[in-house]
PDB file of N, CA and C in Angstrom:
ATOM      1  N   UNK A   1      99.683  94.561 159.602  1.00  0.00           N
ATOM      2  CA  UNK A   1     101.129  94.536 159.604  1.00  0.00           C
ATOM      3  C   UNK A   1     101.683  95.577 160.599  1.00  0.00           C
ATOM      4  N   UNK A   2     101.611  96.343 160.724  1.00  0.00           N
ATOM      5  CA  UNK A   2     101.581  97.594 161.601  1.00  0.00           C
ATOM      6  C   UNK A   2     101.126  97.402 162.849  1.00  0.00           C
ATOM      7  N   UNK A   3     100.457  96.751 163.225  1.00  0.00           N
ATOM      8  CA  UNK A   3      99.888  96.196 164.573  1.00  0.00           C
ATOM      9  C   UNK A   3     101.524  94.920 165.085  1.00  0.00           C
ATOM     10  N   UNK A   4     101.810  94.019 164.047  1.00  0.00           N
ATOM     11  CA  UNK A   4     102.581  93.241 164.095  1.00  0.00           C
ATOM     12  C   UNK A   4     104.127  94.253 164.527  1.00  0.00           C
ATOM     13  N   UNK A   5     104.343  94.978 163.990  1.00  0.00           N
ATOM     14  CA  UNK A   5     105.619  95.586 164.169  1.00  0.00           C
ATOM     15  C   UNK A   5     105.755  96.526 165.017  1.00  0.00           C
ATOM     16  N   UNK A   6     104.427  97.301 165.505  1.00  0.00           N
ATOM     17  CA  UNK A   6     104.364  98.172 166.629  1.00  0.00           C
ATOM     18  C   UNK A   6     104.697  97.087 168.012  1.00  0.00           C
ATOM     19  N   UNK A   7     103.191  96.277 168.251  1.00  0.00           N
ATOM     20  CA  UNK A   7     103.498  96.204 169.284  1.00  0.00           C
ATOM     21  C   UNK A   7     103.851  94.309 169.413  1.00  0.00           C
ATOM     22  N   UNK A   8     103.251  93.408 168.861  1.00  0.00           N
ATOM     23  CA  UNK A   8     103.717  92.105 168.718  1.00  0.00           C
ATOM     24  C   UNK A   8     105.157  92.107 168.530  1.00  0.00           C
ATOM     25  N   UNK A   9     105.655  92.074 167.860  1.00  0.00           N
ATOM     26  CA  UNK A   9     107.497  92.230 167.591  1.00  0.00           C
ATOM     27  C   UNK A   9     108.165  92.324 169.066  1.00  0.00           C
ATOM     28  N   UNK A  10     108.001  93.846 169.456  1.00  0.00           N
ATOM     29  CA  UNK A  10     108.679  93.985 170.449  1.00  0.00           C
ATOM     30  C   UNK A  10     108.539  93.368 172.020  1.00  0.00           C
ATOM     31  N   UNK A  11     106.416  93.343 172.117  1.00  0.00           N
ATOM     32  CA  UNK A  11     106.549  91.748 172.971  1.00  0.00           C
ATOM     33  C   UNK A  11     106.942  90.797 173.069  1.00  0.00           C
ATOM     34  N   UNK A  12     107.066  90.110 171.680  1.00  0.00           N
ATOM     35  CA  UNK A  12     107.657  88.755 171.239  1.00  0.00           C
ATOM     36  C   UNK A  12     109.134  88.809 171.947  1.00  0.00           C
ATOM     37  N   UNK A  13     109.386  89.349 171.623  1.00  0.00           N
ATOM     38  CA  UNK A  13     110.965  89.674 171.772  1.00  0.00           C
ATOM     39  C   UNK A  13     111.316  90.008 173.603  1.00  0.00           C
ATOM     40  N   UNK A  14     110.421  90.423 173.974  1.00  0.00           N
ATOM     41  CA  UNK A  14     110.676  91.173 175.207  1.00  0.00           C
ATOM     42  C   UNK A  14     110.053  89.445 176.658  1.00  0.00           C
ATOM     43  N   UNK A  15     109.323  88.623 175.439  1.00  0.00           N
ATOM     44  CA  UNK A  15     108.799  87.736 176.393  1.00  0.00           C
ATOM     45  C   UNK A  15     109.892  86.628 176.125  1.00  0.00           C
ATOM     46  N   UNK A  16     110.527  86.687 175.012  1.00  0.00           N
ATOM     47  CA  UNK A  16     112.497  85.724 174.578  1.00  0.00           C
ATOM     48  C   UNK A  16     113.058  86.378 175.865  1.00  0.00           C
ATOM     49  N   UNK A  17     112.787  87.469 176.573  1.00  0.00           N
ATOM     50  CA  UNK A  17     114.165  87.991 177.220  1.00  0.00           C
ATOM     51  C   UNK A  17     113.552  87.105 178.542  1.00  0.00           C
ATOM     52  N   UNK A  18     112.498  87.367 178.864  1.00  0.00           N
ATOM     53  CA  UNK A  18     112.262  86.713 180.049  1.00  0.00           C
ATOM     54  C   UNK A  18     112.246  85.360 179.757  1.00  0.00           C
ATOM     55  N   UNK A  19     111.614  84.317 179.629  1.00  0.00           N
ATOM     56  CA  UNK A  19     112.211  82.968 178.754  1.00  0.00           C
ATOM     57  C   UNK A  19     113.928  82.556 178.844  1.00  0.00           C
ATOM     58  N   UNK A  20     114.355  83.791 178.752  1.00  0.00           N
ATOM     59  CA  UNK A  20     116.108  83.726 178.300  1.00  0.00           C
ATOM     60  C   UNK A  20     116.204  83.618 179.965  1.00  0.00           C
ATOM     61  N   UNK A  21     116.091  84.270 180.577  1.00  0.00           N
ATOM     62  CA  UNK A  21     116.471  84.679 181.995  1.00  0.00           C
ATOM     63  C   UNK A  21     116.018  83.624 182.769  1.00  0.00           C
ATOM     64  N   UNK A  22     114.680  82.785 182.375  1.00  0.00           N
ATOM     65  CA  UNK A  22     114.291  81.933 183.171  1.00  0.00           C
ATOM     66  C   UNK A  22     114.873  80.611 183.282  1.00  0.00           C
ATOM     67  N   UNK A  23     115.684  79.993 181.733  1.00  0.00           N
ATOM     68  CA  UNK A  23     115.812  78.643 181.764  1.00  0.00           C
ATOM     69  C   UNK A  23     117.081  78.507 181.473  1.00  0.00           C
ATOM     70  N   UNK A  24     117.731  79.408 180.537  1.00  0.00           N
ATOM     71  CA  UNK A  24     118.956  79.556 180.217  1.00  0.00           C
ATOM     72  C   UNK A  24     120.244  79.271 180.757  1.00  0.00           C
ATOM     73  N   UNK A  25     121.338  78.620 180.690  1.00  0.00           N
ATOM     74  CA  UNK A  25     122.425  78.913 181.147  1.00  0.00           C
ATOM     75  C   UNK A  25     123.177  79.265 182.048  1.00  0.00           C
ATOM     76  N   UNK A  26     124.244  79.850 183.003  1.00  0.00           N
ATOM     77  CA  UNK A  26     124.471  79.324 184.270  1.00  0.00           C
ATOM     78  C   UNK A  26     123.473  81.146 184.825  1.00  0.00           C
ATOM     79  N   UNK A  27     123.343  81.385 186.265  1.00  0.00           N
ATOM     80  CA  UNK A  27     122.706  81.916 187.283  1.00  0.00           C
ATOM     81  C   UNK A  27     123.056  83.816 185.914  1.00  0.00           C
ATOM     82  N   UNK A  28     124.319  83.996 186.171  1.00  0.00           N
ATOM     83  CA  UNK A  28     124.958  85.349 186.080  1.00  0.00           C
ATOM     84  C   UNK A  28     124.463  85.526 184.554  1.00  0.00           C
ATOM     85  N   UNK A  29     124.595  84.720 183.625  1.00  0.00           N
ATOM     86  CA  UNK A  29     124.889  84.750 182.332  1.00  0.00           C
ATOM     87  C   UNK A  29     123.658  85.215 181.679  1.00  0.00           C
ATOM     88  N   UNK A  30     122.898  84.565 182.372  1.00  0.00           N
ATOM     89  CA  UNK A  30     121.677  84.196 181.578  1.00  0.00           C
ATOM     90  C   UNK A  30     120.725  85.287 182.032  1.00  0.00           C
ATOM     91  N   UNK A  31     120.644  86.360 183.299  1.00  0.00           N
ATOM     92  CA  UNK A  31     120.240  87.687 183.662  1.00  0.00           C
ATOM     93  C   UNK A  31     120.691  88.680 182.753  1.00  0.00           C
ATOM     94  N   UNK A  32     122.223  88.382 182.761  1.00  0.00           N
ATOM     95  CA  UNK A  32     122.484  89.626 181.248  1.00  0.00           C
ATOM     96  C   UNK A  32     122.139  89.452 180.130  1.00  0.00           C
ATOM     97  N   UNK A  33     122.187  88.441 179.876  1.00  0.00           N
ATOM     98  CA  UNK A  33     121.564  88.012 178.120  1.00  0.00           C
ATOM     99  C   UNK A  33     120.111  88.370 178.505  1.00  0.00           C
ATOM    100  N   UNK A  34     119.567  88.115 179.206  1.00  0.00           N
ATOM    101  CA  UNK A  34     117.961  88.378 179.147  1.00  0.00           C
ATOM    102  C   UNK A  34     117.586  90.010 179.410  1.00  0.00           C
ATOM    103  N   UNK A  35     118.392  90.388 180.001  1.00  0.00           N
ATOM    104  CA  UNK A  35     118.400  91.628 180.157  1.00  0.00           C
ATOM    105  C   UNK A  35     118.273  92.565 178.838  1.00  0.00           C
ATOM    106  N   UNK A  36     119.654  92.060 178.348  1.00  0.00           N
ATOM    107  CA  UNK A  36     119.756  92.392 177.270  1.00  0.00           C
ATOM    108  C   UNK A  36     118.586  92.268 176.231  1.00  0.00           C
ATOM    109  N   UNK A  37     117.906  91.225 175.894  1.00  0.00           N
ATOM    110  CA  UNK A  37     117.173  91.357 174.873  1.00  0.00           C
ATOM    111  C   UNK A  37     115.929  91.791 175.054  1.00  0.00           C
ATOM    112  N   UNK A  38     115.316  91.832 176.621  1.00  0.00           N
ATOM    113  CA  UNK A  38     114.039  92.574 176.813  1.00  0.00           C
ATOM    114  C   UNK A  38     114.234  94.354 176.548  1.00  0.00           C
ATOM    115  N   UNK A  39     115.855  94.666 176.773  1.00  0.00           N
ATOM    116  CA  UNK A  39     116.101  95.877 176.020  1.00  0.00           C
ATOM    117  C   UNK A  39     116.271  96.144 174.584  1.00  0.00           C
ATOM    118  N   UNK A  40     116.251  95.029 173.673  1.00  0.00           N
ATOM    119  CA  UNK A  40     115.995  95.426 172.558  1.00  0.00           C
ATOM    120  C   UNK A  40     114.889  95.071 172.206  1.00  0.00           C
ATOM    121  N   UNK A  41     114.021  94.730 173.059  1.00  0.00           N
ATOM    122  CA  UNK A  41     112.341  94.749 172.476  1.00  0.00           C
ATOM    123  C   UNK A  41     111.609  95.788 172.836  1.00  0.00           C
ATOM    124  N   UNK A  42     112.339  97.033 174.093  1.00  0.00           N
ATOM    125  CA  UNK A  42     111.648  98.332 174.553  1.00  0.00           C
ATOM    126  C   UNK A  42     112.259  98.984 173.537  1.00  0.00           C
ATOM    127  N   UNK A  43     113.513  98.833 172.686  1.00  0.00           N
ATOM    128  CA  UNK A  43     114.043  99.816 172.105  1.00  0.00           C
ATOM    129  C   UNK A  43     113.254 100.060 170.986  1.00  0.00           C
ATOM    130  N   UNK A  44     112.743  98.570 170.201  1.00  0.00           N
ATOM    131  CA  UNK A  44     112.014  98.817 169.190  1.00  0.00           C
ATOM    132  C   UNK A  44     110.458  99.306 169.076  1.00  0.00           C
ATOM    133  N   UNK A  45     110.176  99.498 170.384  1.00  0.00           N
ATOM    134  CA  UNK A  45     109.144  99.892 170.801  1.00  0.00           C
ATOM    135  C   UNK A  45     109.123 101.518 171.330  1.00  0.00           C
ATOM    136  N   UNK A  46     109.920 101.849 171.547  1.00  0.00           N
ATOM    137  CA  UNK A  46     110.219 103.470 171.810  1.00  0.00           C
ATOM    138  C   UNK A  46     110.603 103.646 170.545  1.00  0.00           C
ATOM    139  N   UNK A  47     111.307 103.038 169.619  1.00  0.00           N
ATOM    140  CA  UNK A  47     111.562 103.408 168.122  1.00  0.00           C
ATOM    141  C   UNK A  47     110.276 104.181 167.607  1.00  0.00           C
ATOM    142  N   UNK A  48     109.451 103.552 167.420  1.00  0.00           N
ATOM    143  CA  UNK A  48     108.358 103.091 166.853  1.00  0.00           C
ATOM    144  C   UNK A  48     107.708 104.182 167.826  1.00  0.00           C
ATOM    145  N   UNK A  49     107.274 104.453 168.792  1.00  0.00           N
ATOM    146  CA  UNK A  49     106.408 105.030 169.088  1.00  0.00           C
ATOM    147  C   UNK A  49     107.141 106.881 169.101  1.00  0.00           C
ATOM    148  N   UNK A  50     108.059 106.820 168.946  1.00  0.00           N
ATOM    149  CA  UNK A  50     108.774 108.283 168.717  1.00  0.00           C
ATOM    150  C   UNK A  50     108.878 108.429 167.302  1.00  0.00           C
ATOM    151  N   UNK A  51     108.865 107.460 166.527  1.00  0.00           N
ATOM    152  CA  UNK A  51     108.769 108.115 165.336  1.00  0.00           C
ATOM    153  C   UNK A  51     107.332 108.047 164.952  1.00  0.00           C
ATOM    154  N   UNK A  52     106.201 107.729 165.656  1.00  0.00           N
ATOM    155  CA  UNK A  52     104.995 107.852 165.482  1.00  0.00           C
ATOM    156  C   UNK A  52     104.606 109.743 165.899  1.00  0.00           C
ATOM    157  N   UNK A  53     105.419 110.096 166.954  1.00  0.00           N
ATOM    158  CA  UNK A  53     105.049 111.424 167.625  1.00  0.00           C
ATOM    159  C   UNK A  53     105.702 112.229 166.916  1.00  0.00           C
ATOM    160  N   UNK A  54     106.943 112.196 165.712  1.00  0.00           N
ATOM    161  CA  UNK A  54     107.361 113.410 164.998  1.00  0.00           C
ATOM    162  C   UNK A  54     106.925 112.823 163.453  1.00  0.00           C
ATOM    163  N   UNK A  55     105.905 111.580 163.543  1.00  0.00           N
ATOM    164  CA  UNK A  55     104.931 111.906 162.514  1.00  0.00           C
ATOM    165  C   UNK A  55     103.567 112.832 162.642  1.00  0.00           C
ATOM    166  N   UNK A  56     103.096 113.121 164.124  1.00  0.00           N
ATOM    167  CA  UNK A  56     101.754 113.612 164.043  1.00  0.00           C
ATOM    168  C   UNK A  56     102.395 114.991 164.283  1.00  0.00           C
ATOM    169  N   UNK A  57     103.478 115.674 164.710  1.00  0.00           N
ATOM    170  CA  UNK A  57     104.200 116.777 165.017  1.00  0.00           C
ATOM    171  C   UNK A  57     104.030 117.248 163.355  1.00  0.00           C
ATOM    172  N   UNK A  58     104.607 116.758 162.238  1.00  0.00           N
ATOM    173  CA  UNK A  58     104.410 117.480 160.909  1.00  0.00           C
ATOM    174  C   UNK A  58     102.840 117.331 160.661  1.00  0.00           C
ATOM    175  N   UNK A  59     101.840 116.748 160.799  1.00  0.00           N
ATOM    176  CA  UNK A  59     100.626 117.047 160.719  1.00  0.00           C
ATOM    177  C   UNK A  59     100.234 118.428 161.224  1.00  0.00           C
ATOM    178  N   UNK A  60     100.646 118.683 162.530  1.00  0.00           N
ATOM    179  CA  UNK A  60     100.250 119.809 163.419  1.00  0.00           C
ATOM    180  C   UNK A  60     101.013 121.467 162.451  1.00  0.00           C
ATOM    181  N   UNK A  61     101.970 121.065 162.134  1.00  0.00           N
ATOM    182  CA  UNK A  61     102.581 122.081 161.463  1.00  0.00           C
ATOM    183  C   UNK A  61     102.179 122.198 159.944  1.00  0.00           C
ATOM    184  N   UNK A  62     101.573 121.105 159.184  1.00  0.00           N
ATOM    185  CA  UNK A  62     100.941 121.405 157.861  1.00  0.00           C
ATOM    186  C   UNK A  62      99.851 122.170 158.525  1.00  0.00           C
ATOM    187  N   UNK A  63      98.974 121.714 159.282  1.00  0.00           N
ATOM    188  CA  UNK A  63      97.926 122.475 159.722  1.00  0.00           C
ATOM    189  C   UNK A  63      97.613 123.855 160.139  1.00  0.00           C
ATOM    190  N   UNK A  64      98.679 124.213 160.672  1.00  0.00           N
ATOM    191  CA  UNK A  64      99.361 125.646 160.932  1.00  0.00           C
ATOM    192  C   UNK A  64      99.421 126.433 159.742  1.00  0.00           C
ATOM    193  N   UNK A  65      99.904 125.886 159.127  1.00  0.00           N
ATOM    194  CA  UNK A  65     100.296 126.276 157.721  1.00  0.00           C
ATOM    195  C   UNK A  65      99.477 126.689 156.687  1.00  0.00           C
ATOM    196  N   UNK A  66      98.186 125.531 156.638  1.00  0.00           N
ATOM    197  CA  UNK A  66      97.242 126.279 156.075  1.00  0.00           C
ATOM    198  C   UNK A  66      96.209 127.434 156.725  1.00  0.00           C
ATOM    199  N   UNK A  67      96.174 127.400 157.784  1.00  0.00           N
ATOM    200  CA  UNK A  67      95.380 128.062 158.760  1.00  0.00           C
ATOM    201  C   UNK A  67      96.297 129.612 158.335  1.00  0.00           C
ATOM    202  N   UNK A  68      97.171 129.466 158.542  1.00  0.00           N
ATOM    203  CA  UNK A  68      97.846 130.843 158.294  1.00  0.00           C
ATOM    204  C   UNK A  68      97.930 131.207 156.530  1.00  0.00           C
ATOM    205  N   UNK A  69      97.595 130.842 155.545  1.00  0.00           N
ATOM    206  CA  UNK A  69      97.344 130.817 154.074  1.00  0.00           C
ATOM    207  C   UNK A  69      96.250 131.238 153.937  1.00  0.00           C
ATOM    208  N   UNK A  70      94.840 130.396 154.868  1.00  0.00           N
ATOM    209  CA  UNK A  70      93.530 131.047 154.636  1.00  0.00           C
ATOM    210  C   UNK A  70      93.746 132.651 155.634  1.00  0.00           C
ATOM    211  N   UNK A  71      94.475 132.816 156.612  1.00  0.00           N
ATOM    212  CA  UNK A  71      94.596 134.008 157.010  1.00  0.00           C
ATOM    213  C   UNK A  71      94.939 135.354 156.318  1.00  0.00           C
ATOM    214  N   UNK A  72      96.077 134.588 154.973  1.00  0.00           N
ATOM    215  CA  UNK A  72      96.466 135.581 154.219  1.00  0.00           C
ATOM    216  C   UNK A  72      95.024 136.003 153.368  1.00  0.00           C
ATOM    217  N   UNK A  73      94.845 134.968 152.963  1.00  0.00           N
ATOM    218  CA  UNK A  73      93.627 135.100 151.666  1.00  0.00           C
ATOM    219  C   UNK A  73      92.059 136.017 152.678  1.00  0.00           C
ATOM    220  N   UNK A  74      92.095 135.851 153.619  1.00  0.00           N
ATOM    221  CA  UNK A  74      90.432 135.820 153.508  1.00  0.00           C
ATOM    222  C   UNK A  74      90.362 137.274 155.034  1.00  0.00           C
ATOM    223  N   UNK A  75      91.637 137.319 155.963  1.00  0.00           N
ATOM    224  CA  UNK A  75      91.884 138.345 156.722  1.00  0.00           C
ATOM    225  C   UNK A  75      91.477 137.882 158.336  1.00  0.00           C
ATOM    226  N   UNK A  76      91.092 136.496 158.058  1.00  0.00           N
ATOM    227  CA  UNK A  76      90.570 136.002 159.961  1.00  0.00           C
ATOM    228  C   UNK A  76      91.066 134.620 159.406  1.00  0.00           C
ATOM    229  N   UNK A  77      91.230 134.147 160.792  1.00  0.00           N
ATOM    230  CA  UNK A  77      91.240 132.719 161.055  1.00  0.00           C
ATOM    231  C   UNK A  77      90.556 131.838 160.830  1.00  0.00           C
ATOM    232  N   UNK A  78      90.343 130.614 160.030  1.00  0.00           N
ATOM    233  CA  UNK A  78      89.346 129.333 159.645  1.00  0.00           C
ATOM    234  C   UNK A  78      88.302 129.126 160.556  1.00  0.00           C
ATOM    235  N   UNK A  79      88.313 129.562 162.108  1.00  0.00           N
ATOM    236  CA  UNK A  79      87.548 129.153 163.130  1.00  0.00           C
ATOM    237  C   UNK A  79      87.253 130.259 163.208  1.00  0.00           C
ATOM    238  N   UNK A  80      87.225 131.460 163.064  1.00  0.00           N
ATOM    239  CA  UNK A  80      86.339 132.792 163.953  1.00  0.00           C
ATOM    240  C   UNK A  80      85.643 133.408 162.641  1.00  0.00           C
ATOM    241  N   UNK A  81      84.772 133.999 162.840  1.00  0.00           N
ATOM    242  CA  UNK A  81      83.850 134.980 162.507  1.00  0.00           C
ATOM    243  C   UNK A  81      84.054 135.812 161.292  1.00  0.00           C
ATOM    244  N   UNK A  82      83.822 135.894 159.996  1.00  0.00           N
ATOM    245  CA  UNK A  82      84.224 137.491 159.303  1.00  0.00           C
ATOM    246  C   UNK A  82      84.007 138.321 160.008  1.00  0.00           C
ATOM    247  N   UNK A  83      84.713 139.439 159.849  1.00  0.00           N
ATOM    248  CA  UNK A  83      84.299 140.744 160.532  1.00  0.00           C
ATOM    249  C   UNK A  83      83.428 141.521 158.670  1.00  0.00           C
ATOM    250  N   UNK A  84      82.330 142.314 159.773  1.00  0.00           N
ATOM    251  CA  UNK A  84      81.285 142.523 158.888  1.00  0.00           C
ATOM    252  C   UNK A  84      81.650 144.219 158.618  1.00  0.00           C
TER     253      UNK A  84
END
């Protein structure tokens, strides 16, 4: 499903715009309408992929987060060395 709404959807949609532009209606009309809807198939596709990047952005910051918790508890960082 997720495959379908990432990137099928907004192809689907983006290959209506060209389709629209190709057979459609008189010369002028039918460039803006097609225009138009291959821009709402990038939109839903930059949707989608920006809210994919300030989903892995809160990953990076839970991660931070614990890294700095085991810092409190233990006096070094998860990746380096005890000091002896």
């Amino acid at each position: 499903m997720r495959i379908a709404v990432r990137y099928l959807l907004p192809l689907a949609i983006v290959i209506g715009g060209v389709v629209a532009m190709a057979l459609v209606g008189p010369d002028d009309e039918r460039y803006v309408g097609g225009a138009a809807i291959i821009g709402a198939g990038l939109s839903i596709f930059l949707l989608n992929f920006f809210f994919r990047m300030s989903a892995a952005g809160e990953d990076d910051r839970a991660a931070e987060e614990e890294a700095r918790e085991y810092f409190d508890r233990h006096g070094h960082w998860p990746d380096e060395q005890p000091r002896e």
